[in-house]
N, C-alpha and C. Protein backbone atom coordinates (compact mmCIF):
# COMPACT_ATOMS: atom_id res chain seq x y z
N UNK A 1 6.15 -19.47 -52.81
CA UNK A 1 6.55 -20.32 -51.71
C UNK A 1 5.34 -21.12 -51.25
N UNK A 2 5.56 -22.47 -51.26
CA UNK A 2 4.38 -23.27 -50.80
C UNK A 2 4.07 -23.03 -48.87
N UNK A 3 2.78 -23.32 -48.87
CA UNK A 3 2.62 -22.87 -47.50
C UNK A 3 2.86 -24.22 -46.47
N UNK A 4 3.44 -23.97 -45.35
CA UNK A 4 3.82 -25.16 -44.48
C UNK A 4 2.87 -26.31 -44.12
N UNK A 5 3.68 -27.00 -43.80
CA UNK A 5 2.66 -28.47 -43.86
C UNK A 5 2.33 -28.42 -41.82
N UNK A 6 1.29 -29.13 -42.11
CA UNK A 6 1.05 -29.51 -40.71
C UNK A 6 2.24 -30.29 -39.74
N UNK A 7 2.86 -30.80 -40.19
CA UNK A 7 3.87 -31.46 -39.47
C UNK A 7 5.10 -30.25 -38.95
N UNK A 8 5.19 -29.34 -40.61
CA UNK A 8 6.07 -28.67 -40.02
C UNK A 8 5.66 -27.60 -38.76
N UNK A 9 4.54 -26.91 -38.63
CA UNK A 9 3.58 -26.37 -38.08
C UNK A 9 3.49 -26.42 -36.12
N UNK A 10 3.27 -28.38 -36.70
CA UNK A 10 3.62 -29.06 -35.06
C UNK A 10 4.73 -29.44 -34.56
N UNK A 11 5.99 -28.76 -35.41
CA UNK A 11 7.24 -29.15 -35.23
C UNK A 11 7.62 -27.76 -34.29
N UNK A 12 7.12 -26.35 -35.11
CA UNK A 12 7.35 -25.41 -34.57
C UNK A 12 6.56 -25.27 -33.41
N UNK A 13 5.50 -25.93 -32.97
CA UNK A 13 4.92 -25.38 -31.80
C UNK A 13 5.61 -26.26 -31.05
N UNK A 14 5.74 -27.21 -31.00
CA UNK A 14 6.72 -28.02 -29.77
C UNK A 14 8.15 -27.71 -29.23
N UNK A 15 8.78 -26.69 -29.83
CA UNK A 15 9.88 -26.13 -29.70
C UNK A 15 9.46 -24.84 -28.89
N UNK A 16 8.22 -24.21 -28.71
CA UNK A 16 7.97 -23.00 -28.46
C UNK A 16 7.93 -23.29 -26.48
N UNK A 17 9.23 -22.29 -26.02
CA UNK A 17 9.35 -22.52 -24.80
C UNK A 17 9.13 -21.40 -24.33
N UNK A 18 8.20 -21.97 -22.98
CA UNK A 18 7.34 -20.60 -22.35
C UNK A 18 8.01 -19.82 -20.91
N UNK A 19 8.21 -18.34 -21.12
CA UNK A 19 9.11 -18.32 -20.31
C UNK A 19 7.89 -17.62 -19.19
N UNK A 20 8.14 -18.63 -17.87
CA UNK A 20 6.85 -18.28 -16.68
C UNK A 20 7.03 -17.22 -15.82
N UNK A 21 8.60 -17.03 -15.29
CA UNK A 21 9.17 -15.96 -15.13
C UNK A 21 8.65 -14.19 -15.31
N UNK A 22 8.63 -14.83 -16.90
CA UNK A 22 8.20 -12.72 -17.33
C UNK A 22 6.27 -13.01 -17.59
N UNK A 23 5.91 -14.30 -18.06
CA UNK A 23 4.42 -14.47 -17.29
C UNK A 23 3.77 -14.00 -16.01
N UNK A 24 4.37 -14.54 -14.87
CA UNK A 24 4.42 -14.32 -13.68
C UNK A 24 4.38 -12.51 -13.36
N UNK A 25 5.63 -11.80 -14.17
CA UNK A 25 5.53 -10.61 -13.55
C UNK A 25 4.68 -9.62 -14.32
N UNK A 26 4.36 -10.31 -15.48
CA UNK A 26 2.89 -9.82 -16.09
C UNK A 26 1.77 -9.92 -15.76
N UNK A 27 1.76 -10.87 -14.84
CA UNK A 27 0.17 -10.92 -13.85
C UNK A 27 0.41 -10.32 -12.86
N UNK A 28 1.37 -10.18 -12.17
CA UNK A 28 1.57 -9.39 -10.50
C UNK A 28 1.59 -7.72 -11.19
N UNK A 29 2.09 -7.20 -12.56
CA UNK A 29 1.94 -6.32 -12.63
C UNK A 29 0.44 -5.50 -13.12
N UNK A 30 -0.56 -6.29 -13.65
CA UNK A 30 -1.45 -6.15 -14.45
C UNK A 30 -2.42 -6.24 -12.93
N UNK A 31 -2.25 -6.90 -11.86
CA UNK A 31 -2.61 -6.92 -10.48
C UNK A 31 -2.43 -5.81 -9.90
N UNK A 32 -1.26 -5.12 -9.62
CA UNK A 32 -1.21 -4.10 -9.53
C UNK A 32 -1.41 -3.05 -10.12
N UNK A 33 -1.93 -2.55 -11.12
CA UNK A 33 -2.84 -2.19 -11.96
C UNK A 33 -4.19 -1.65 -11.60
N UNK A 34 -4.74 -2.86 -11.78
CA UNK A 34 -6.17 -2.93 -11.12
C UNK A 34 -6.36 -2.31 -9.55
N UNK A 35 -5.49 -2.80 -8.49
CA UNK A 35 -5.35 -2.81 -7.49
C UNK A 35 -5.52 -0.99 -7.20
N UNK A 36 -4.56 -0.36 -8.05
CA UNK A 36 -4.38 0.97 -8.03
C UNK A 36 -6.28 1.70 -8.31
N UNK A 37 -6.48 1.12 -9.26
CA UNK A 37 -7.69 1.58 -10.08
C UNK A 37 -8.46 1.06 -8.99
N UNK A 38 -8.90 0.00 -8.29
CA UNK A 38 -9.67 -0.26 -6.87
C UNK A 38 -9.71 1.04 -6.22
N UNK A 39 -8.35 1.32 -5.89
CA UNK A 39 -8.06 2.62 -4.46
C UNK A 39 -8.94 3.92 -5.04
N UNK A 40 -8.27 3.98 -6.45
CA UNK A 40 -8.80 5.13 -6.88
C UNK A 40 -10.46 5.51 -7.10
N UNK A 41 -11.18 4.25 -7.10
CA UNK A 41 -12.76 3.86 -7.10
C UNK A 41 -13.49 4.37 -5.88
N UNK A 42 -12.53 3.63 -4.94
CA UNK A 42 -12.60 3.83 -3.18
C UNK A 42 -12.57 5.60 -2.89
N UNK A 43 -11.32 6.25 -3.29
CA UNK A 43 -10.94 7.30 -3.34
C UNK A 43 -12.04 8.42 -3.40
N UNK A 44 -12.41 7.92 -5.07
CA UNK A 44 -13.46 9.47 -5.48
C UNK A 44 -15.02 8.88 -5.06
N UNK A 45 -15.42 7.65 -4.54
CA UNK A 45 -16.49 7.55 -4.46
C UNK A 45 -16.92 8.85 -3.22
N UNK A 46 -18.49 8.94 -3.23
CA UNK A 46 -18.44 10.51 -2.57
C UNK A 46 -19.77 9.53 -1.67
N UNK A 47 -19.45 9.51 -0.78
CA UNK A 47 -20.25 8.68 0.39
C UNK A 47 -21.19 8.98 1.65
N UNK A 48 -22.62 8.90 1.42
CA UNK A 48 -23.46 9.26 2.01
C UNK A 48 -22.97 9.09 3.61
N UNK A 49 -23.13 10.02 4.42
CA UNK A 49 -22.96 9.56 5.45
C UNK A 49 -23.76 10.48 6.49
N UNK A 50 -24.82 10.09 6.63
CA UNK A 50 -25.98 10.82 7.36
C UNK A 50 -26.98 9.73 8.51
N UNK A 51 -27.30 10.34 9.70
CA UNK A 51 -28.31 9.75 10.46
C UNK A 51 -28.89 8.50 10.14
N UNK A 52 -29.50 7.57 9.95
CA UNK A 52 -29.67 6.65 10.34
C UNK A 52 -28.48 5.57 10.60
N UNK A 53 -27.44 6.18 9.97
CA UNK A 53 -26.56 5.24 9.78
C UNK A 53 -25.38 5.09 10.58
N UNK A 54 -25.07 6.76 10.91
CA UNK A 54 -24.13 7.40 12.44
C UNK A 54 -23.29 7.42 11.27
N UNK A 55 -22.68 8.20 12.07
CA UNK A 55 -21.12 8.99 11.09
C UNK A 55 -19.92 7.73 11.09
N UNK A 56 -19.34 7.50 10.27
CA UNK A 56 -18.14 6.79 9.98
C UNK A 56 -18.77 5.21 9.50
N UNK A 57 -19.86 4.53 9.64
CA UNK A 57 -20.22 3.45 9.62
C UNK A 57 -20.28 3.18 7.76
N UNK A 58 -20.53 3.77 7.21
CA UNK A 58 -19.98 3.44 5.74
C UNK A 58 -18.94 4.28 5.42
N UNK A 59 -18.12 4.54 5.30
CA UNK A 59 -17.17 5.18 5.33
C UNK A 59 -15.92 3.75 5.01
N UNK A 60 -15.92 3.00 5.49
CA UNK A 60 -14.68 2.36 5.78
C UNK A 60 -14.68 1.19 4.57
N UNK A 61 -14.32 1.97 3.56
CA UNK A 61 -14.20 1.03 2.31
C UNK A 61 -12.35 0.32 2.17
N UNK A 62 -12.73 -0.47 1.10
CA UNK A 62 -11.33 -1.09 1.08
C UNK A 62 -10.89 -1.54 -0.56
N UNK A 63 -9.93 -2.72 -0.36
CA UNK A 63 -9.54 -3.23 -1.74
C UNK A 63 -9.06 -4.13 -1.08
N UNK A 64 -8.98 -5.54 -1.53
CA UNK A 64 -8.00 -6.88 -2.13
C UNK A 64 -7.69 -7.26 -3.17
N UNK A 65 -6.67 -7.48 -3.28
CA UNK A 65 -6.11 -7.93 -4.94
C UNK A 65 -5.73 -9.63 -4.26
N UNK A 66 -5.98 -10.52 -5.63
CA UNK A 66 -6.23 -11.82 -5.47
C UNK A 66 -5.40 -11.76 -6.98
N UNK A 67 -4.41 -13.17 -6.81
CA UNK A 67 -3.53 -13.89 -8.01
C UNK A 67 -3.93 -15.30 -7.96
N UNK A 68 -4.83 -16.09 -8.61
CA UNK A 68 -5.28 -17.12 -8.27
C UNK A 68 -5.91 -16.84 -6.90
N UNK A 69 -5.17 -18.23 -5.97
CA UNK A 69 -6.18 -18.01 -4.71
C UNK A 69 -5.14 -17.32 -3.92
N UNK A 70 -3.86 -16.99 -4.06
CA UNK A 70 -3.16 -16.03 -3.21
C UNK A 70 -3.29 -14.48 -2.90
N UNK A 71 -3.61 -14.10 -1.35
CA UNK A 71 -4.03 -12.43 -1.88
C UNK A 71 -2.20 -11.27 -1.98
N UNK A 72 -2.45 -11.12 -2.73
CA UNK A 72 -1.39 -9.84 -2.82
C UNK A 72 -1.37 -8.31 -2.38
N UNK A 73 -2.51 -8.15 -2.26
CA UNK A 73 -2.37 -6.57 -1.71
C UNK A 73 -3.63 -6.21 -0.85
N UNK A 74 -3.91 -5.58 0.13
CA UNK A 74 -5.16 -5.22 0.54
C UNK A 74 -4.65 -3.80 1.04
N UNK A 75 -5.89 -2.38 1.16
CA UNK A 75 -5.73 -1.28 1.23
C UNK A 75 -7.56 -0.96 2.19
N UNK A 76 -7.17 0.32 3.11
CA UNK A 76 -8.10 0.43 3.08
C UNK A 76 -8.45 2.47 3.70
N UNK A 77 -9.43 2.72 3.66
CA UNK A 77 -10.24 4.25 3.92
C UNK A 77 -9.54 4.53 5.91
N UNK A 78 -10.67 3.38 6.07
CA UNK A 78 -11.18 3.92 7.38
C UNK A 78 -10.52 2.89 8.45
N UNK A 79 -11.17 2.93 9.26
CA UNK A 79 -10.82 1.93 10.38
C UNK A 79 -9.75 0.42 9.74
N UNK A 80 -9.24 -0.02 10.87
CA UNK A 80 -8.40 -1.21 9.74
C UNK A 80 -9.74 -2.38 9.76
N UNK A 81 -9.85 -3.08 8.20
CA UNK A 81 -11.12 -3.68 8.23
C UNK A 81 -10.28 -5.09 8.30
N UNK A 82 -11.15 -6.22 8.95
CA UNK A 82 -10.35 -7.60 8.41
C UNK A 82 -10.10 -8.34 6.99
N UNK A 83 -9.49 -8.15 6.35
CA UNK A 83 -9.08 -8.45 5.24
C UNK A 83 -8.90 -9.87 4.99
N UNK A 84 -10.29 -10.48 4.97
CA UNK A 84 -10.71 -11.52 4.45
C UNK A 84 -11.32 -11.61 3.29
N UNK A 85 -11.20 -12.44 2.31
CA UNK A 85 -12.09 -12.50 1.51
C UNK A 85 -13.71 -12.74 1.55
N UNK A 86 -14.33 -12.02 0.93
CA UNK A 86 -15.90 -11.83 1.62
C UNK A 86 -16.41 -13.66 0.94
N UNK A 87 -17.04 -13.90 1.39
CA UNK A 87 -17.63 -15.36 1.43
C UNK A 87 -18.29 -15.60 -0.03
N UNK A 88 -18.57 -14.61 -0.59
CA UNK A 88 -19.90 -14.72 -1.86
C UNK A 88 -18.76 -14.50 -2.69
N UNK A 89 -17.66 -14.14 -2.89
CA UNK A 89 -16.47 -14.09 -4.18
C UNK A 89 -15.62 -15.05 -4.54
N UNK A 90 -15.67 -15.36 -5.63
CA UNK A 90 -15.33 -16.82 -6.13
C UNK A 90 -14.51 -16.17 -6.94
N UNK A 91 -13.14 -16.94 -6.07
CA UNK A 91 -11.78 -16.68 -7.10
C UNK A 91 -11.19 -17.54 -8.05
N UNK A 92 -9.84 -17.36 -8.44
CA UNK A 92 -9.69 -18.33 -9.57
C UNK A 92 -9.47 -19.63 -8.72
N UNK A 93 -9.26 -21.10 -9.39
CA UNK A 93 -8.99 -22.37 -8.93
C UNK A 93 -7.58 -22.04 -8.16
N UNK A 94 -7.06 -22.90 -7.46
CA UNK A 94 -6.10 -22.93 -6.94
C UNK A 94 -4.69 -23.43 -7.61
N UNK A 95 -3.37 -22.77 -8.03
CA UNK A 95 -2.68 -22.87 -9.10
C UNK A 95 -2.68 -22.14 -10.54
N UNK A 96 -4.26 -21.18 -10.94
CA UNK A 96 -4.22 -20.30 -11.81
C UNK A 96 -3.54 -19.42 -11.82
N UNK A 97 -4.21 -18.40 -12.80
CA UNK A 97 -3.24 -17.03 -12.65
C UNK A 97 -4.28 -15.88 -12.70
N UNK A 98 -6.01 -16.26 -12.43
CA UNK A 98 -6.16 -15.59 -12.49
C UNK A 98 -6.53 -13.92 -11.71
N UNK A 99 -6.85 -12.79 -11.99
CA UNK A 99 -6.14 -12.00 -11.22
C UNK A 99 -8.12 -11.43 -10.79
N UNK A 100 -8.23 -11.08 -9.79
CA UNK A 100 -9.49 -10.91 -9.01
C UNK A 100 -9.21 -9.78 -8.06
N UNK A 101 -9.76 -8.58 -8.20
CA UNK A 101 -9.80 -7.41 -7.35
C UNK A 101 -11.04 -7.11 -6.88
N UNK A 102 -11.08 -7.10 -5.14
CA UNK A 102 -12.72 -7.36 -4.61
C UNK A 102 -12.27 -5.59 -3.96
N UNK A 103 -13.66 -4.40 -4.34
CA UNK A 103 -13.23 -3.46 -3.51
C UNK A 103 -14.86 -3.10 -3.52
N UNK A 104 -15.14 -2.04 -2.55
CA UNK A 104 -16.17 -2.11 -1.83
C UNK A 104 -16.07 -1.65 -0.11
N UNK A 105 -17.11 -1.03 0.41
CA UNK A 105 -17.41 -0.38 1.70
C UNK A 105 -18.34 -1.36 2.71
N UNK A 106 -18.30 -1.34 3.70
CA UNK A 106 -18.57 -2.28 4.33
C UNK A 106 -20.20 -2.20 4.32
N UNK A 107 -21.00 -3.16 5.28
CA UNK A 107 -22.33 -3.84 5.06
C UNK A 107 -23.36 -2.36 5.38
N UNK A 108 -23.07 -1.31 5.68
CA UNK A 108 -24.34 -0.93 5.89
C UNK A 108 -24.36 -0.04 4.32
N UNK A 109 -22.90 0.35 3.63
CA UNK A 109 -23.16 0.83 2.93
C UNK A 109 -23.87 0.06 1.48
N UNK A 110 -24.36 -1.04 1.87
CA UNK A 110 -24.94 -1.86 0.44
C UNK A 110 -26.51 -1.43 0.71
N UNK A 111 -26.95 -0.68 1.87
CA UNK A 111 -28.36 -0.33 2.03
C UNK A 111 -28.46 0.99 1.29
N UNK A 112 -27.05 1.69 1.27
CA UNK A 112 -27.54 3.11 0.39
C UNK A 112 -27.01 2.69 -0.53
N UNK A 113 -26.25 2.04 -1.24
CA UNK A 113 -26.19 1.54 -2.73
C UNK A 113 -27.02 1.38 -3.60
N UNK A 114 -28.11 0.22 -2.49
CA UNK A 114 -29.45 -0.55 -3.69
C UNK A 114 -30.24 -0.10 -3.13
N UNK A 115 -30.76 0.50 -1.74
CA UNK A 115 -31.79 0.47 -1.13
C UNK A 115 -32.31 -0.27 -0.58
N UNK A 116 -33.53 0.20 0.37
CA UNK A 116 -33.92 -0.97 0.62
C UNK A 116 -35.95 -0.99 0.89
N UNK A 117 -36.31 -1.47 1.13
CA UNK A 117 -37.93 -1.22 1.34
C UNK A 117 -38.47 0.15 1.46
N UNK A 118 -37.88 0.84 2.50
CA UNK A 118 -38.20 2.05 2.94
C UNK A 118 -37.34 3.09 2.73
N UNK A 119 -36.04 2.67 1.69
CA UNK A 119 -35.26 3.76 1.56
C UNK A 119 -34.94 3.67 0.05
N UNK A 120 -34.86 4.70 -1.02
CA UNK A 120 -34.84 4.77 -2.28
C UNK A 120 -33.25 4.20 -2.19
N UNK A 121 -32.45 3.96 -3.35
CA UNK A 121 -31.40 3.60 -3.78
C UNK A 121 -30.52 5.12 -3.80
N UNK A 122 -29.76 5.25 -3.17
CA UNK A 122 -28.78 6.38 -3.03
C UNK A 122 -27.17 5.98 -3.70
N UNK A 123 -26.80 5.74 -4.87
CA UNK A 123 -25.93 5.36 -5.52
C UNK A 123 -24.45 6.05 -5.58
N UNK A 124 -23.73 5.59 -4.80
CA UNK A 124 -22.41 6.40 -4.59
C UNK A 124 -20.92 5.46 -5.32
N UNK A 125 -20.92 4.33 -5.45
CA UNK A 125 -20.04 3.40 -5.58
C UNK A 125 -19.90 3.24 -7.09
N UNK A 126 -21.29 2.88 -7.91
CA UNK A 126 -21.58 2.84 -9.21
C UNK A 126 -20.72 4.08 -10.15
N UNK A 127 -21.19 5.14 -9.60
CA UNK A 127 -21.00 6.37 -10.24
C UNK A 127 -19.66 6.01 -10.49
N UNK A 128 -19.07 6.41 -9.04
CA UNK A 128 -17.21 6.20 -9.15
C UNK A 128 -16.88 5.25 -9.59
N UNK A 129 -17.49 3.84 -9.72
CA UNK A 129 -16.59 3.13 -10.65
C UNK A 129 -16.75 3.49 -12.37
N UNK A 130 -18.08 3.91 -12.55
CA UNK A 130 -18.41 4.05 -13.89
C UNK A 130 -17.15 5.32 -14.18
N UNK A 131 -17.06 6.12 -14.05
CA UNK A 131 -16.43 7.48 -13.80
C UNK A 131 -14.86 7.10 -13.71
N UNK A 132 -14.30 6.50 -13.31
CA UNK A 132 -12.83 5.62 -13.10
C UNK A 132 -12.96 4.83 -14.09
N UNK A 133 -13.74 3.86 -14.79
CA UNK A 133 -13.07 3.04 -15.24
C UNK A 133 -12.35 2.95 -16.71
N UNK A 134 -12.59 4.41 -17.12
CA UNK A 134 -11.74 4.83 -18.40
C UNK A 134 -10.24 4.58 -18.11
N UNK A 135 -9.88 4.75 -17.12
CA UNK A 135 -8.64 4.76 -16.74
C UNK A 135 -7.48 3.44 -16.19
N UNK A 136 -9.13 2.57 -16.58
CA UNK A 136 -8.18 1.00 -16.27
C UNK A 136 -7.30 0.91 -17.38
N UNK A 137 -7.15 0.85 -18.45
CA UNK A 137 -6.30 0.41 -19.09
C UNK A 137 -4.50 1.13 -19.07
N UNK A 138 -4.83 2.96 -18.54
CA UNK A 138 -3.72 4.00 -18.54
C UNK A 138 -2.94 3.32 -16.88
N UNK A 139 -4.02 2.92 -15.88
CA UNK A 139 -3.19 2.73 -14.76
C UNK A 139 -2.91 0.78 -15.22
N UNK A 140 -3.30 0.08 -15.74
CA UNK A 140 -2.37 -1.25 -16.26
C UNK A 140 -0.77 -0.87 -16.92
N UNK A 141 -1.20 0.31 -18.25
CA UNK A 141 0.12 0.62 -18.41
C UNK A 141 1.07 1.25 -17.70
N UNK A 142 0.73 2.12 -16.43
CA UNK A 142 1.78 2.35 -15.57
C UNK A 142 2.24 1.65 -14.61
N UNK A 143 0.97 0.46 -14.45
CA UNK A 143 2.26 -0.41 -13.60
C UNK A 143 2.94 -1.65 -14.13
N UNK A 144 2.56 -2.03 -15.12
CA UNK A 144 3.39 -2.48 -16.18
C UNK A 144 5.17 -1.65 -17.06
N UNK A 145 4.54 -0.48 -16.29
CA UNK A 145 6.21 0.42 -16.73
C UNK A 145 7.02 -0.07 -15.77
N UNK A 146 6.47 0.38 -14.76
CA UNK A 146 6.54 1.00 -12.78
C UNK A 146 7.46 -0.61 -12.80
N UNK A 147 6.92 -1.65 -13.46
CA UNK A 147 7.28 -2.85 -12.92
C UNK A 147 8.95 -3.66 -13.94
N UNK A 148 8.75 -2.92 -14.61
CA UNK A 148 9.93 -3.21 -15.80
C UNK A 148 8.97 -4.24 -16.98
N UNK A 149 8.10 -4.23 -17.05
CA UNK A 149 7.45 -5.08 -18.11
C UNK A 149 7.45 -5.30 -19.47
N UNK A 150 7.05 -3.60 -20.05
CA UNK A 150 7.58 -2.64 -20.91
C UNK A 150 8.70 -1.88 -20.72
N UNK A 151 9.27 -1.58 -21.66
CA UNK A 151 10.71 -0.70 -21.51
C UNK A 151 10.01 1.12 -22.14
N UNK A 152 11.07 2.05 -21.49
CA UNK A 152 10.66 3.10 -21.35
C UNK A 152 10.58 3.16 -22.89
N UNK A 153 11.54 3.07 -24.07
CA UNK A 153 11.71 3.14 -25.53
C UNK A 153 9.97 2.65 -26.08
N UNK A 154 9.56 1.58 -25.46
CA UNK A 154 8.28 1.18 -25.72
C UNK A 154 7.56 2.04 -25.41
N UNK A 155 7.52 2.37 -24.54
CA UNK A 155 6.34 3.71 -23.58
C UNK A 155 6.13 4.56 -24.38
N UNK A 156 7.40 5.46 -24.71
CA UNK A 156 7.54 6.75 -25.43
C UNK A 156 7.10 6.31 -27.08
N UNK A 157 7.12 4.93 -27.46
CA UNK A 157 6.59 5.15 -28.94
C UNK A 157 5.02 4.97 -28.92
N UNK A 158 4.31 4.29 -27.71
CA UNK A 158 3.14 4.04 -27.87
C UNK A 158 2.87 2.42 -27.69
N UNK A 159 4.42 1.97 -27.92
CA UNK A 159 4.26 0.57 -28.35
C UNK A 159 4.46 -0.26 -27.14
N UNK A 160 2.91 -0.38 -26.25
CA UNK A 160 2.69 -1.72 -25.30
C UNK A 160 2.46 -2.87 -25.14
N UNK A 161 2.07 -3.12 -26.13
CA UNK A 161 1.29 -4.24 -26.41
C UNK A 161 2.72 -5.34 -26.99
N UNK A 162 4.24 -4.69 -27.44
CA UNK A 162 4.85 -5.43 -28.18
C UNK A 162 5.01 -5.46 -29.57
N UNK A 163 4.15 -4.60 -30.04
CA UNK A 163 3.75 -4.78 -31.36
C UNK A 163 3.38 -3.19 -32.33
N UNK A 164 3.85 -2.95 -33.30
CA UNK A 164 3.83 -1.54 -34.09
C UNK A 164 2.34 -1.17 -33.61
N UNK A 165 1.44 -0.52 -32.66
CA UNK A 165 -0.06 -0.23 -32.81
C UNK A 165 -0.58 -0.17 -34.09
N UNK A 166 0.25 0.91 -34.90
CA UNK A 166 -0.72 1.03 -36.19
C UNK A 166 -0.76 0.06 -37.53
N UNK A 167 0.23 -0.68 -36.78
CA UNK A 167 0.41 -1.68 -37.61
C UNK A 167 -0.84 -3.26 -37.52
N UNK A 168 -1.11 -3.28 -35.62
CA UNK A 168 -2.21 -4.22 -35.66
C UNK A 168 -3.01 -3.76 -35.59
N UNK A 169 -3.55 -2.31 -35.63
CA UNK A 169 -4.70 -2.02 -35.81
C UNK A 169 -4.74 -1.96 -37.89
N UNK A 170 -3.86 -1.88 -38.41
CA UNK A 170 -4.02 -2.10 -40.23
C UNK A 170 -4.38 -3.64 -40.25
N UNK A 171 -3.75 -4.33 -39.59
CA UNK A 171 -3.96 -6.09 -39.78
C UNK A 171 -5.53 -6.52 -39.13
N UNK A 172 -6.01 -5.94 -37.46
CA UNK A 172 -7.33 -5.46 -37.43
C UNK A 172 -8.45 -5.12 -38.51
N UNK A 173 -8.21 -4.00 -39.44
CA UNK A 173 -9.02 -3.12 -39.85
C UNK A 173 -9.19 -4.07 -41.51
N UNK A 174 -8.65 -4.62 -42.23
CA UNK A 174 -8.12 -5.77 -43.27
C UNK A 174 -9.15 -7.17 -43.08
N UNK A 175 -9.06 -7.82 -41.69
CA UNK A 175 -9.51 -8.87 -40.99
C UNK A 175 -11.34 -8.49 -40.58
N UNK A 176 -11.03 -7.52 -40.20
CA UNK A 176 -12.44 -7.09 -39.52
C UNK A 176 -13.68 -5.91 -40.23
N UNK A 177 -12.93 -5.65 -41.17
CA UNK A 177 -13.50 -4.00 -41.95
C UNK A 177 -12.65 -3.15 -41.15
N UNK A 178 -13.46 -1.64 -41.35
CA UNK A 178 -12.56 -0.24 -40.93
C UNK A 178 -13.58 -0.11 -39.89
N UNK A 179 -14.77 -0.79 -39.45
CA UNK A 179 -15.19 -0.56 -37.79
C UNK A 179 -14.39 -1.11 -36.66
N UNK A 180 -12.79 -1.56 -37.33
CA UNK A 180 -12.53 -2.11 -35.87
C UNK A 180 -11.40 -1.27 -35.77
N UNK A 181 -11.00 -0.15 -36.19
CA UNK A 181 -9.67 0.79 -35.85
C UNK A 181 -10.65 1.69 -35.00
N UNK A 182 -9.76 2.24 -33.70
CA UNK A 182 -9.84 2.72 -32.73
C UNK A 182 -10.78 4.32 -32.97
C-alpha cells in the first residue's frame, strides 16, 4: 500500500473536530487533582512552631487552584487566610487552559524554610512536598475517575491514558530503545 500523500494528510486534519466540552472537563479534573495533592503537601508538612515566632503564626497554610486566570478552588489549615493570589505568581494568559496550583504557609513561615542571617534553614515544606509528590500522578487518576473522565472498565484494566499501556510502552521501547519502558 502506497503511503498517503500530503494533500490527503491535510484533508484528514481539517476534518478533525475538537470536542472542548470533554477538554474542558479534563483540565477542571486534572485541577482537581493537583489541588488534592496541594492539601495533602499542606497536610503532612510537620511545622516548626516555636518562640520567636508565637504559636499559630506559621501554621496557617493553604492552597489555590488556578484554570488559566480563573481561580477554582482554595483550601486552607488555619485561620481563614485571604485568598488572593500572591503577587510574585504568574499564571497562565487570560483565555488558556493552563492549570496553576499555588500552596504554601504564610510569611513568617518562609524564615524557617530558607532561613535567614541569624537563623539556619529549618526545612519543613520541601520535605513534604518531596515525600508527596510520588503520588501526583495516583491522585490525577482519581480525580479523573471521581470526575467521569475515565470509565471504571478503563480503571480496572490499567488503561488511562486511552490507550493498551503495554502496548505504548512496546511502541515507546521500538522508538526509543528498552531504556524507555517503565
Amino acid at each position: 500500500m502506497a503511503a498517503p500523500s500530503a494533500r490527503t494528510l491535510s484533508n484528514r486534519a481539517a476534518r478533525m473536530v475538537v470536542n472542548r466540552a470533554a477538554i474542558d472537563q479534563i483540565i477542571l479534573a486534572t485541577a482537581d487533582g493537583l489541588f488534592e495533592l496541594g492539601k495533602s503537601i499542606i497536610q503532612s508538612a510537620k511545622v516548626p512552631d516555636a518562640a520567636p515566632f508565637g504559636v499559630g503564626l506559621v501554621q496557617g497554610g493553604g492552597v489555590i487552584a488556578f484554570v488559566g486566570d480563573k481561580r477554582v478552588a482554595a483550601w486552607s489549615t488555619g485561620p481563614e487566610l485571604p485568598f488572593t493570589k500572591p503577587r510574585a505568581a504568574k499564571l497562565s494568559p487570560k483565555g488558556s487552559d493552563g492549570v496553576t496550583i499555588i500552596f504554601g504557609f504564610g510569611f513568617p513561615g518562609r524564615f524557617q524554610e530558607q532561613g535567614t542571617i541569624d537563623q539556619p534553614a529549618r526545612p519543613f515544606l520541601t520535605p513534604a512536598t518531596m515525600a508527596t509528590l510520588p503520588e501526583a500522578e495516583d491522585r490525577i487518576r482519581a480525580a479523573w475517575f471521581k470526575s467521569g473522565v475515565i470509565s471504571a472498565k478503563r480503571a480496572i484494566k490499567g488503561d488511562t491514558y486511552g490507550a493498551n499501556q503495554a502496548k505504548t510502552n512496546d511502541a515507546m521501547a521500538s522508538i526509543f530503545g528498552n531504556e524507555a519502558r517503565p
